[in-house]
C-alpha atoms as a PDB file:
ATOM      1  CA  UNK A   1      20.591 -25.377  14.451  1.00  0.00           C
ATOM      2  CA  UNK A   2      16.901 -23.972  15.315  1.00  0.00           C
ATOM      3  CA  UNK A   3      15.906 -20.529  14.841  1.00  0.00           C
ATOM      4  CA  UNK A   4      16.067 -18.207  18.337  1.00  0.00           C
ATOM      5  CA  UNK A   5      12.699 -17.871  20.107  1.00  0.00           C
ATOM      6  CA  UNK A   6      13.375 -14.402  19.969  1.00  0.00           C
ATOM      7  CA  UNK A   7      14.378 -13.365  17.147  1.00  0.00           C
ATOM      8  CA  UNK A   8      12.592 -10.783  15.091  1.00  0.00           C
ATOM      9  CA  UNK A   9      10.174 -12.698  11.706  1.00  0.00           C
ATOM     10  CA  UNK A  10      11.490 -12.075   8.596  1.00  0.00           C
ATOM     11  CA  UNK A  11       9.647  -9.243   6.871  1.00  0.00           C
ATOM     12  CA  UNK A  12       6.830  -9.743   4.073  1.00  0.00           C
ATOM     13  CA  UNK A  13       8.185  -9.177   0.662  1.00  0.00           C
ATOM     14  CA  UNK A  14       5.059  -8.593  -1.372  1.00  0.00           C
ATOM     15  CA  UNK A  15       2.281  -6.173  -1.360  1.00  0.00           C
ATOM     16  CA  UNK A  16      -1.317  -6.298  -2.717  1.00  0.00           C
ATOM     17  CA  UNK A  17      -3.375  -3.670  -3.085  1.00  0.00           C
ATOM     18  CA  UNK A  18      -6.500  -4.919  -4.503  1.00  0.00           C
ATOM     19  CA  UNK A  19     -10.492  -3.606  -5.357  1.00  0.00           C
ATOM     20  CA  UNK A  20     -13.181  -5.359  -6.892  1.00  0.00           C
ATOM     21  CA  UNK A  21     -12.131  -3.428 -10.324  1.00  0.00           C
ATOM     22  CA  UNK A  22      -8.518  -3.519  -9.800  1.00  0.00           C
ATOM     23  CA  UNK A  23      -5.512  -5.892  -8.761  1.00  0.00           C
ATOM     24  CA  UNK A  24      -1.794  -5.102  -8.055  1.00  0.00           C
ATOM     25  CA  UNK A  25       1.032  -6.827  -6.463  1.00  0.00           C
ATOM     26  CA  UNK A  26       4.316  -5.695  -5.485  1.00  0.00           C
ATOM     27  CA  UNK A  27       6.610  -7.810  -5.081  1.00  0.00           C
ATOM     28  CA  UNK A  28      10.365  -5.938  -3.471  1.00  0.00           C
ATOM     29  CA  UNK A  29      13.333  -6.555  -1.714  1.00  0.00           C
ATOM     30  CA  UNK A  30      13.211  -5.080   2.527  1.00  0.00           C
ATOM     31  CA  UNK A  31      16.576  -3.594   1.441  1.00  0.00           C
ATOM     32  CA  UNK A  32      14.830  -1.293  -1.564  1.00  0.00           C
ATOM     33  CA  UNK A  33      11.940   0.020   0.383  1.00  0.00           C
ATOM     34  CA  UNK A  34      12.766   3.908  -0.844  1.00  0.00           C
ATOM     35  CA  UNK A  35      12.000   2.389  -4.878  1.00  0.00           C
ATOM     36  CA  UNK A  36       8.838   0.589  -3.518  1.00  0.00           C
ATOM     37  CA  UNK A  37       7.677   3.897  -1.934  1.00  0.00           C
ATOM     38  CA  UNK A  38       8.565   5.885  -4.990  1.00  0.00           C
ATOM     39  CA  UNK A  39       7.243   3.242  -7.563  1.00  0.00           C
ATOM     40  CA  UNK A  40       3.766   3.400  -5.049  1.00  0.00           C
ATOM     41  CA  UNK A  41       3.391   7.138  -5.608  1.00  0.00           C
ATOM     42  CA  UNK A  42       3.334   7.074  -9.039  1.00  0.00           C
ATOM     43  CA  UNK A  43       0.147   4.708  -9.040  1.00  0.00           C
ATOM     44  CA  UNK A  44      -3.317   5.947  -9.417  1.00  0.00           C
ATOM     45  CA  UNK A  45      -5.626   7.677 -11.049  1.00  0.00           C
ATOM     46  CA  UNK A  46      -6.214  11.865 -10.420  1.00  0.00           C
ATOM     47  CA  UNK A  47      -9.117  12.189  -9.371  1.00  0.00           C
ATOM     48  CA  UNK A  48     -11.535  14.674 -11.572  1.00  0.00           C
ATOM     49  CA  UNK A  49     -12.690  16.590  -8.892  1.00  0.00           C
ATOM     50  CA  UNK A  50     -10.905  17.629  -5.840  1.00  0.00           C
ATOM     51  CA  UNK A  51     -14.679  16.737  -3.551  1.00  0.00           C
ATOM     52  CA  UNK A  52     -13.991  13.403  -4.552  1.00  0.00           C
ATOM     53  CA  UNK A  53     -10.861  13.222  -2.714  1.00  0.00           C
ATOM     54  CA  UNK A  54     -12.594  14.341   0.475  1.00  0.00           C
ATOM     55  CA  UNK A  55     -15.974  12.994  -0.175  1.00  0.00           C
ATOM     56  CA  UNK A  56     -17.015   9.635   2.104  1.00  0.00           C
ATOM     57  CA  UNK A  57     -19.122   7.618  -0.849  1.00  0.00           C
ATOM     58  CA  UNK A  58     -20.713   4.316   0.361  1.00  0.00           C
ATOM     59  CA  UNK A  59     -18.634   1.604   1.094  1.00  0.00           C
ATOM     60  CA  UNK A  60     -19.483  -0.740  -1.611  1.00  0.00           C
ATOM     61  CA  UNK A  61     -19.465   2.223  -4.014  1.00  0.00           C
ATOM     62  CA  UNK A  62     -16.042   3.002  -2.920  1.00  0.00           C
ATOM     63  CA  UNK A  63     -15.050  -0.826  -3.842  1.00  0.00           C
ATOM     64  CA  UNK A  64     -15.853  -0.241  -7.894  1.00  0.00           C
ATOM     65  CA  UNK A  65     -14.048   2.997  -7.877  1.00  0.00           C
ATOM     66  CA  UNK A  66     -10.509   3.052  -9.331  1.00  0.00           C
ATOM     67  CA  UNK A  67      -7.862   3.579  -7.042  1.00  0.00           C
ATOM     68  CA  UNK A  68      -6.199   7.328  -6.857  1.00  0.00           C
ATOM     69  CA  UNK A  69      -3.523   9.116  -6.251  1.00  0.00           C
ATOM     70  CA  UNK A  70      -4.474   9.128  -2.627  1.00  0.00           C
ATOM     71  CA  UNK A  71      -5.036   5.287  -2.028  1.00  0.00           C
ATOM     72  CA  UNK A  72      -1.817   4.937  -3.028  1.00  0.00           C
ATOM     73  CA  UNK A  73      -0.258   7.710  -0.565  1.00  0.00           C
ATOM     74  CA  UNK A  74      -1.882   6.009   1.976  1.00  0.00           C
ATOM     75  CA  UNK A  75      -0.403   2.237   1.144  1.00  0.00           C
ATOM     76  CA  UNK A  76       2.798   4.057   1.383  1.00  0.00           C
ATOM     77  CA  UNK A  77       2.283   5.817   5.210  1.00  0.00           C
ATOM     78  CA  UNK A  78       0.768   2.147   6.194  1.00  0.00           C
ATOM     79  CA  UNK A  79       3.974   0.393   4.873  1.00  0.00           C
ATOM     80  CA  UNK A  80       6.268   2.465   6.538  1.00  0.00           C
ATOM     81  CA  UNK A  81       4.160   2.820   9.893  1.00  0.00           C
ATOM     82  CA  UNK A  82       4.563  -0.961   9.489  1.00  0.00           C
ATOM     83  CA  UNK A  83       8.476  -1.520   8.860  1.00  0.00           C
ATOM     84  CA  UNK A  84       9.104   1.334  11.609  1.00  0.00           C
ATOM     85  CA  UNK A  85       7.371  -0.821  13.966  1.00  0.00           C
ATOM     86  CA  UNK A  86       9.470  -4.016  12.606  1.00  0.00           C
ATOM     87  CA  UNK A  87      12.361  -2.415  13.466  1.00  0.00           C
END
């Protein structure tokens, strides 16, 4: 029997968040999304210095700089922005 024309992909099951100094992958069930999200926001570094987190550095700066608290924050607000659409 084919698969329906219409019926909704199956959603990703891995994640990657990656910098030129840094790798990680995720790799999660759909039905466990609330332990991806809290596994996410206990990733990255604190930063030293609260400018940092609002500072704009150059872009290819900003690609040897380890990853903070707030990179990961915002992996988690795109995943879910992305399964809320998938549903």
């Amino acid at each position: 029997m084919g698969a329906s024309p219409f019926a909704k992909p199956e959603p990703e099951n891995s994640l990657m968040v990656v910098t030129t100094r840094e790798e990680y992958c995720f790799l999660w069930d759909p039905d466990c999304l609330p332990e991806l999200v809290e596994s996410l926001l206990g990733y990255g570094e604190i930063p030293d210095d609260l400018a940092e987190l609002t500072s704009l550095p150059a872009l290819h700066t900003r690609a040897d700089r380890p990853l903070t608290v707030e990179h990961f924050r915002s992996v988690v607000r795109e995943l879910l922005a992305k399964r809320h659409r998938e549903l």
